[in-house]
C-alpha atoms as a PDB file:
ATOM      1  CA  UNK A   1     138.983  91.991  65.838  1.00  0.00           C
ATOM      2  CA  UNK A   2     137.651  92.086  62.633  1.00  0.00           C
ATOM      3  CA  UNK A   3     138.959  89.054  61.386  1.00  0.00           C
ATOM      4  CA  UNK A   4     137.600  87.088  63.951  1.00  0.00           C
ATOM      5  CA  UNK A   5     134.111  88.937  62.628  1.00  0.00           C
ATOM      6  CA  UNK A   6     134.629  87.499  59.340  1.00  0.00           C
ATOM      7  CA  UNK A   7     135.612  84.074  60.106  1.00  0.00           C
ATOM      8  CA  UNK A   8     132.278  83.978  62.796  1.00  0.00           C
ATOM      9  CA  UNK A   9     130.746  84.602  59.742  1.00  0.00           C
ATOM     10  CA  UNK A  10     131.263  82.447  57.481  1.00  0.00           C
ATOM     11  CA  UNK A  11     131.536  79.797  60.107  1.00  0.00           C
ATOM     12  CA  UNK A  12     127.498  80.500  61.026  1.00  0.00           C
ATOM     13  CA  UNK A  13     127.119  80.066  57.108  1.00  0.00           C
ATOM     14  CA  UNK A  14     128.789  76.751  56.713  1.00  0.00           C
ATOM     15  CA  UNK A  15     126.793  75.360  59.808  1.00  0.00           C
ATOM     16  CA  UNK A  16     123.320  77.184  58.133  1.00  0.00           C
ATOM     17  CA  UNK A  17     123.496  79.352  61.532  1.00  0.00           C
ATOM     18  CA  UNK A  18     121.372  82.196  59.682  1.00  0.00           C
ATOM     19  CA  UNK A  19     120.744  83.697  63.128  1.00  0.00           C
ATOM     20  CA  UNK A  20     124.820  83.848  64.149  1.00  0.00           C
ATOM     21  CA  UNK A  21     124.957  85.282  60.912  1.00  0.00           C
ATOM     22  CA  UNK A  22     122.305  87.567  60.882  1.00  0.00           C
ATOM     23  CA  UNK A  23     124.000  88.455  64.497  1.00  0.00           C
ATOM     24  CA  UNK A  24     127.035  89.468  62.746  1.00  0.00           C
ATOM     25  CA  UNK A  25     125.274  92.542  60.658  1.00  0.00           C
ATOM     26  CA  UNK A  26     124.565  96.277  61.286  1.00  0.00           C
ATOM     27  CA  UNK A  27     120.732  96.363  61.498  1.00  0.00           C
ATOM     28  CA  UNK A  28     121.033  98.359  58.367  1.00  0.00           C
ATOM     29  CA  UNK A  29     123.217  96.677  56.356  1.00  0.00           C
ATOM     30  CA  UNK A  30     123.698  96.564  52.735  1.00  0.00           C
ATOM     31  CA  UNK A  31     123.869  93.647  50.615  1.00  0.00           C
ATOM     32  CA  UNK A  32     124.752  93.929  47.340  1.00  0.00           C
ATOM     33  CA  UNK A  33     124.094  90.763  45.429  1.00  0.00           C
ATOM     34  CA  UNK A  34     126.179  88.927  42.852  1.00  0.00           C
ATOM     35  CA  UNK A  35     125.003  90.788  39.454  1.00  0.00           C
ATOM     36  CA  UNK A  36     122.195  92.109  41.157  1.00  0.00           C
ATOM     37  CA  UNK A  37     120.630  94.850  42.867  1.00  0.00           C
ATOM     38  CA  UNK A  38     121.257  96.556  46.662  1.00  0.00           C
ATOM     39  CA  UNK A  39     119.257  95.262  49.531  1.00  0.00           C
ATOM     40  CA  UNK A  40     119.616  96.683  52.973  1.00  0.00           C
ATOM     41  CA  UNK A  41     118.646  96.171  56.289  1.00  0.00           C
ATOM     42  CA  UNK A  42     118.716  92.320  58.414  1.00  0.00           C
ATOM     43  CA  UNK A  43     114.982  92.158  57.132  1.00  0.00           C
ATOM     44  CA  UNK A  44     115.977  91.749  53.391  1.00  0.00           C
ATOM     45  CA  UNK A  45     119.094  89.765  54.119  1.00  0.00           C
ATOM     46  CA  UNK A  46     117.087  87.223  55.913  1.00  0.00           C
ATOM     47  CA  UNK A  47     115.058  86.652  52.709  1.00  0.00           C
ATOM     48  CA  UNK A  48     118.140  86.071  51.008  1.00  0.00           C
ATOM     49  CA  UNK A  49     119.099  83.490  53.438  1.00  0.00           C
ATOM     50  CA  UNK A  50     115.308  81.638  53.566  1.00  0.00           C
ATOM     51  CA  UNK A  51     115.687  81.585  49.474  1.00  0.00           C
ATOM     52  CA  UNK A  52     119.408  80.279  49.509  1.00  0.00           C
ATOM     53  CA  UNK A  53     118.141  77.590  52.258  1.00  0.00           C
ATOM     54  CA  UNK A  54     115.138  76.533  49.689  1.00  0.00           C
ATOM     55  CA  UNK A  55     117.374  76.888  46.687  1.00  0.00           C
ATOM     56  CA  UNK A  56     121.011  75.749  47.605  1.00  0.00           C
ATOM     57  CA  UNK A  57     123.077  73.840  50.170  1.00  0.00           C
ATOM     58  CA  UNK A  58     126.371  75.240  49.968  1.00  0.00           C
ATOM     59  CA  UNK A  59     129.476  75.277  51.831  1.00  0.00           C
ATOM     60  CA  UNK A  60     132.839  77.770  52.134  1.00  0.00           C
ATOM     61  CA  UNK A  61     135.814  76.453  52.054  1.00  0.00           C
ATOM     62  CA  UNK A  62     139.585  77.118  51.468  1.00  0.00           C
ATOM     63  CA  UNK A  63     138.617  80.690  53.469  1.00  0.00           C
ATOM     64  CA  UNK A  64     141.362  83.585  53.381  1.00  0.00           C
ATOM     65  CA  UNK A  65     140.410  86.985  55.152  1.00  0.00           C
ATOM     66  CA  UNK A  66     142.158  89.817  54.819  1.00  0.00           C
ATOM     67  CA  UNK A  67     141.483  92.973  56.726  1.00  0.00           C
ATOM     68  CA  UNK A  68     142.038  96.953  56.436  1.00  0.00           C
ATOM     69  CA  UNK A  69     144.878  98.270  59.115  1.00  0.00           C
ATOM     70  CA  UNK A  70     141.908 100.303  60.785  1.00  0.00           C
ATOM     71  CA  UNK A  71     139.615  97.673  60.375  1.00  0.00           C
ATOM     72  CA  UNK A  72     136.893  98.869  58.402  1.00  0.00           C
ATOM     73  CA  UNK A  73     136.943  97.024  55.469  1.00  0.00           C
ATOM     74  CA  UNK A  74     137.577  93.615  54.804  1.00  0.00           C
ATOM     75  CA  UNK A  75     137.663  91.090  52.325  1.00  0.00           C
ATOM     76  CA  UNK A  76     137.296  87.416  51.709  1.00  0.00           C
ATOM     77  CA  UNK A  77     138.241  84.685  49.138  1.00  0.00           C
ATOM     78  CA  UNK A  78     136.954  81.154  49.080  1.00  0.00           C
ATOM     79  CA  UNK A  79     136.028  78.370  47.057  1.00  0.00           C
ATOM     80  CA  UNK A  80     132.009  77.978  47.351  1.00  0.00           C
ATOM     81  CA  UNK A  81     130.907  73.917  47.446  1.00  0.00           C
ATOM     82  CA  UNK A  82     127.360  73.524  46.274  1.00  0.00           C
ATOM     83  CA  UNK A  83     124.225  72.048  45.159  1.00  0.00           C
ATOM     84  CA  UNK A  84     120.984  73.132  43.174  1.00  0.00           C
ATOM     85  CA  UNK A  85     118.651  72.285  44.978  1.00  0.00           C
ATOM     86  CA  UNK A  86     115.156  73.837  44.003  1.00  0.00           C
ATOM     87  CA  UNK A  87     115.287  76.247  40.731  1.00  0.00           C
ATOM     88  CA  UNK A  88     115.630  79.734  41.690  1.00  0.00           C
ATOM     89  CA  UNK A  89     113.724  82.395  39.995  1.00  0.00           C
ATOM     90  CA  UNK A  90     114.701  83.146  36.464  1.00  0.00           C
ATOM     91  CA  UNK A  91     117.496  80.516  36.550  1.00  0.00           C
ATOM     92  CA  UNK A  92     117.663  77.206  34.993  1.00  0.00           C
ATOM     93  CA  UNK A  93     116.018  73.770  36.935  1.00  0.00           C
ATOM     94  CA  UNK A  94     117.404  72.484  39.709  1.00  0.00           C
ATOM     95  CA  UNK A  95     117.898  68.483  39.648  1.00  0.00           C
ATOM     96  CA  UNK A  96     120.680  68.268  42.486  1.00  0.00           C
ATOM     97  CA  UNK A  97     123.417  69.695  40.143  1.00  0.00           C
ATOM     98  CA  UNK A  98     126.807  70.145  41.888  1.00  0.00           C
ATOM     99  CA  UNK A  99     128.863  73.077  40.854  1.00  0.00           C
ATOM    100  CA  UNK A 100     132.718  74.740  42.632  1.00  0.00           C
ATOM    101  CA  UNK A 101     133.026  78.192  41.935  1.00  0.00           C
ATOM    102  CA  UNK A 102     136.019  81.014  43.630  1.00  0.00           C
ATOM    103  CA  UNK A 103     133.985  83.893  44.696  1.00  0.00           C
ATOM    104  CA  UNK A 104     135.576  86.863  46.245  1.00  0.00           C
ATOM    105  CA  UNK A 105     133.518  89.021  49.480  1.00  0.00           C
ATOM    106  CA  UNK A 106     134.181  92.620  50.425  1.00  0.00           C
ATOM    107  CA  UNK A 107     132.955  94.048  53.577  1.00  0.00           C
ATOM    108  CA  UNK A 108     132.625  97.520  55.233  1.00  0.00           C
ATOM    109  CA  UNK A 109     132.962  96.948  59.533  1.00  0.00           C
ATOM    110  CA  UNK A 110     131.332  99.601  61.633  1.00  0.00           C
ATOM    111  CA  UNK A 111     131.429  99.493  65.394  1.00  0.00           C
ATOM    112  CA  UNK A 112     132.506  95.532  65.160  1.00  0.00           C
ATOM    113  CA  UNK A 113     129.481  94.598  62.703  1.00  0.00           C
ATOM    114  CA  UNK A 114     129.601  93.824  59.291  1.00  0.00           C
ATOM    115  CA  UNK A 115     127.690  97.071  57.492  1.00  0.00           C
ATOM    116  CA  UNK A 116     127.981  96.332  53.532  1.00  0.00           C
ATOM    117  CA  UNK A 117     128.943  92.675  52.128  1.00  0.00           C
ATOM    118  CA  UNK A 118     129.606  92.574  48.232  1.00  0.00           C
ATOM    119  CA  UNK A 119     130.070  89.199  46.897  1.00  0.00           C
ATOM    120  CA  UNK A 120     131.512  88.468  43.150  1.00  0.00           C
ATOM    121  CA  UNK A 121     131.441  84.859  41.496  1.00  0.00           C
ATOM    122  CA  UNK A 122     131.591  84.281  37.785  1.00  0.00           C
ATOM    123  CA  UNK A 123     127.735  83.693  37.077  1.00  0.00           C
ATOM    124  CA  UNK A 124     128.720  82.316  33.483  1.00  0.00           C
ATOM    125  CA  UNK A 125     130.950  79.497  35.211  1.00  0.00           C
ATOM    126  CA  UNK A 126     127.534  78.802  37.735  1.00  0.00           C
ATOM    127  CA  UNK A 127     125.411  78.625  34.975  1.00  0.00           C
ATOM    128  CA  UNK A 128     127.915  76.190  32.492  1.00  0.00           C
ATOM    129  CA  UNK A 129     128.217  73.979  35.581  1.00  0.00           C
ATOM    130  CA  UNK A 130     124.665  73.644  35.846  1.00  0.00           C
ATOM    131  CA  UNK A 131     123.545  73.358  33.142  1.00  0.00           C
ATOM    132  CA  UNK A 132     122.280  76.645  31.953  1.00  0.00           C
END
């Protein structure tokens, strides 16, 4: 079920599980990043999940998943829990700032892996709680 997809998701991200979530993608998935560009394939989404490991520690909570009737799209919204770790490139310093921000997920499903994930937060919110 796709649902249960989703959830196994997010559950391998709150427990940094990169390779249950990694498991969870197409091999040639597309990631489109928050106010960024397209990446695609597991290659380029693992690189997104070594820099978020340096970076960030963050956790998903208050998780509601909603899925198509024919199950090939889904979306998620959550609140994300985090902290700044290390700065990130082109974004302000990092000194252990704590910041709360809703963020919404869309997904495409194809043969029971996830094959595009969009994610939306407010950047300007990120950045105020920071300190940017």
């Amino acid at each position: 079920m796709s649902a249960d997809l989703l959830r196994r998701y997010y559950a391998a991200f709150n427990a940094a599980d990169w390779d249950g979530m990694l498991a969870c993608l197409t091999e040639d998935v597309a990631h489109d990043v928050n106010q960024g560009g397209r990446e695609t394939g597991r290659p380029a989404f693992a690189a997104f999940l070594a820099r978020m490991e340096r970076c960030y520690r963050e956790r998903v909570e208050d998780l509601v998943v909603m899925v198509s009737a024919d199950g090939t799209r889904g979306a998620a919204e959550f609140t994300i829990h985090g902290t700044y770790l290390v700065a990130d490139e082109g974004l302000p310093p990092a000194q252990g700032q704590r910041y709360v921000l809703p963020v919404g997920a869309f997904f495409e499903i194809r043969e029971g892996a996830i094959a595009r994930v969009t994610n939306y937060y407010n950047l300007q919110d990120w950045l105020r709680q920071v300190g940017g």
